[in-house]
Every structure is written in structure tokens, then in C-alpha cells.
Protein backbone atom coordinates (compact mmCIF):
# COMPACT_ATOMS: atom_id res chain seq x y z
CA UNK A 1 13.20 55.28 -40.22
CA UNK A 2 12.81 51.27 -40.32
CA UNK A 3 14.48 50.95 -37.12
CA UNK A 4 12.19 53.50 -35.77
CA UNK A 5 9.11 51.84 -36.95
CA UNK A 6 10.75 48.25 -35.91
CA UNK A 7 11.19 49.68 -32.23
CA UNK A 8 7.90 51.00 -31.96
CA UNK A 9 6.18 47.46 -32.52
CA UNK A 10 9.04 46.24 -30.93
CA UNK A 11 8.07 48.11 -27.73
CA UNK A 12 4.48 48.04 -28.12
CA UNK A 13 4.71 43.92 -28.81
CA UNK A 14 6.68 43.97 -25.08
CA UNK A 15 3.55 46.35 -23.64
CA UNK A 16 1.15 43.73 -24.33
CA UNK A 17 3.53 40.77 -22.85
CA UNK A 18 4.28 42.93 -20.06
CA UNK A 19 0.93 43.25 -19.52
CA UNK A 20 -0.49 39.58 -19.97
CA UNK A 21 2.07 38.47 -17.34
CA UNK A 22 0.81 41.55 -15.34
CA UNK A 23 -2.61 39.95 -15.40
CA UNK A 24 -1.33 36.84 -14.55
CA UNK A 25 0.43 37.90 -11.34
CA UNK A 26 -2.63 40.36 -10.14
CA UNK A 27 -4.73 36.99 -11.01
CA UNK A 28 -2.27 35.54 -8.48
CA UNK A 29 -2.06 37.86 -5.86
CA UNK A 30 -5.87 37.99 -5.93
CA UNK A 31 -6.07 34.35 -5.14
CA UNK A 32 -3.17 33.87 -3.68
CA UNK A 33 -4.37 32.13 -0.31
CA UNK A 34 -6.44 29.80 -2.83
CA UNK A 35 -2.95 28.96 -4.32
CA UNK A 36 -1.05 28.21 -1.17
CA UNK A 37 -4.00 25.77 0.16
CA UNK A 38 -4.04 24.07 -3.09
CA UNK A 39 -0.40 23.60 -3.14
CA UNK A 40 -0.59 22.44 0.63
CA UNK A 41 -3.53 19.77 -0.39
CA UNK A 42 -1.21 18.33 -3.05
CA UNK A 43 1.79 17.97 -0.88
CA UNK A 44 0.11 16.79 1.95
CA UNK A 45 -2.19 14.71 -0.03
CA UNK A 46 0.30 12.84 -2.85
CA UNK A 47 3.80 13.96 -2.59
CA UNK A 48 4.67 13.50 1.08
CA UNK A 49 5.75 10.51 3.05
CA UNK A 50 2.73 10.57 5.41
CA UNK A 51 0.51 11.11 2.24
CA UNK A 52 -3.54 9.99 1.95
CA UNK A 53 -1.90 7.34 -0.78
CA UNK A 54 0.35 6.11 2.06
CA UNK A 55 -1.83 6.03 4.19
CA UNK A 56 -3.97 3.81 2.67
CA UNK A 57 -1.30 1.74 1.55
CA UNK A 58 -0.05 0.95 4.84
CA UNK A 59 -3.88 0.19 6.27
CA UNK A 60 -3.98 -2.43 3.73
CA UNK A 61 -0.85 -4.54 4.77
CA UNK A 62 -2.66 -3.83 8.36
CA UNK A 63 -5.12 -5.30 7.48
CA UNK A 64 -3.43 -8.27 5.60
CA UNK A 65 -1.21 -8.74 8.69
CA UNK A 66 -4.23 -9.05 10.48
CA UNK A 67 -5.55 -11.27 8.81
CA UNK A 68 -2.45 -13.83 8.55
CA UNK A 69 -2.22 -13.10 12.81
CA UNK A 70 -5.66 -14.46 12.76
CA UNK A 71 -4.82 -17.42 10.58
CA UNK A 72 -1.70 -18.13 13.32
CA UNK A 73 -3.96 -17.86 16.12
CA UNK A 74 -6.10 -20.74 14.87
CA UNK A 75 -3.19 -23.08 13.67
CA UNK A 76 -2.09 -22.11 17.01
CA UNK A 77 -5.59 -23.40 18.71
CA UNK A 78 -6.07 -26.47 16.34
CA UNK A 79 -2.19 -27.44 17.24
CA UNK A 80 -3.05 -26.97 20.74
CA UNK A 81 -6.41 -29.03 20.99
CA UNK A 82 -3.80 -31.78 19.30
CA UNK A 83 -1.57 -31.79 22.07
CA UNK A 84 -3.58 -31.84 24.60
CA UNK A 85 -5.59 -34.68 22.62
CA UNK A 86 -1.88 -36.82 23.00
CA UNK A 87 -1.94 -37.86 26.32
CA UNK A 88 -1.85 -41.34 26.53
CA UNK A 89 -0.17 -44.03 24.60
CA UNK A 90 -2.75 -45.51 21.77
CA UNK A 91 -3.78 -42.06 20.97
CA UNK A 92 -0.16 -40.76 20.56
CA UNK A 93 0.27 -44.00 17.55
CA UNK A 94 -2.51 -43.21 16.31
CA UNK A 95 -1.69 -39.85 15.70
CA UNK A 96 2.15 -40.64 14.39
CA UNK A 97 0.33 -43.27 11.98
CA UNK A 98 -1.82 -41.18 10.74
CA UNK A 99 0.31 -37.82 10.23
CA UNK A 100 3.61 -39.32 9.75
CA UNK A 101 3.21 -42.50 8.33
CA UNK A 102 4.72 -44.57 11.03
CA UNK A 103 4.65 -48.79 11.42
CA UNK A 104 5.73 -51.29 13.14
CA UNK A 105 8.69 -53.55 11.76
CA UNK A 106 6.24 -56.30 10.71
CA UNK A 107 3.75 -54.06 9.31
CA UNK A 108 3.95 -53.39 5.46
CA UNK A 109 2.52 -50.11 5.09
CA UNK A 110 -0.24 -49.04 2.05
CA UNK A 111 -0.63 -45.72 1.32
CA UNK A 112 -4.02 -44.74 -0.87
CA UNK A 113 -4.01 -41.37 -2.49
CA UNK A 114 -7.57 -39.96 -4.20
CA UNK A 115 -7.14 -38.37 -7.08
């Protein structure tokens, strides 16, 4: 008689789990296209390689590349405008003085630093 009763709420305590994961998969199937965008959206969006995330990532070292091939290009100009500015004799000392510190063998050579 106990077992009876115990297998009756036994079986009617299944019923009502059978039932709640019933409801879940008609909630499911109801929405199910809702479901497989959603999923789609999060893969696509922040789990795959070619994700928004990545995306962005990678536009931002674009753009810091960018920037440092911009930076090249005038070191590049200001170098260039040097060069050409070395063409004859006095200007080419002056330049080796100035950058590098050169001097003549009789020349004692001062060099001021601001602090």
C-alpha cells in the first residue's frame, strides 16, 4: 500500500516535469527561427575569427599603422630637404658640426647643454 501511494506521487511528480520541459520545448519550437538568428548574431558577432570585436580591433592597428606611415613619410621629406640642402662644401661642415659634433684638429670643441 506505501509503495502504491509512493508510485502514484512518484508518477504524478514525473507528469509535472514531463510537462514543464514540454513547455519548454513547444516554447522553443514556437520561436525557434528567433533562436537560430540569435545564436547566428552571437557567433558571428563575438565568437568567430572575423567577429565585430575583431574587426574593430584590427581597424585600430590600421589606423595606428597609418599613422606611424605618415610619421615615415615626413622623416622621409625633412631627410630629403637635408640632402638636397648638402650640396656644396661649407654647407656640408656645417651640417657635420652641427649634427655630429665634428672639428678640426686645432679646434677644441665646447659643447653647451640647457637644462
Amino acid at each position: 500500500m506505501i509503495t502504491l501511494i509512493f508510485f502514484r506521487t512518484f508518477v504524478a511528480d514525473m507528469k509535472k516535469e514531463i510537462s514543464k520541459i514540454s513547455g519548454i520545448w513547444d516554447f522553443i519550437g514556437r520561436y525557434k527561427y528567433y533562436f537560430v538568428v540569435g545564436i547566428v548574431v552571437l557567433v558571428v558577432g563575438f565568437l568567430d575569427e572575423n567577429s565585430v570585436l575583431h574587426r574593430h580591433q584590427r581597424n585600430m592597428v590600421i589606423q595606428d599603422l597609418k599613422k606611424e606611415i605618415e610619421d615615415y613619410r615626413q622623416r622621409y621629406e625633412k631627410d630629403t630637404r637635408d640632402l638636397n640642402g648638402l650640396s656644396d662644401a661649407k654647407s656640408l661642415e656645417k651640417f657635420a658640426r652641427e649634427k655630429y659634433f665634428m672639428h678640426h684638429d686645432d679646434e677644441d670643441l665646447f659643447v653647451v647643454v640647457n637644462p
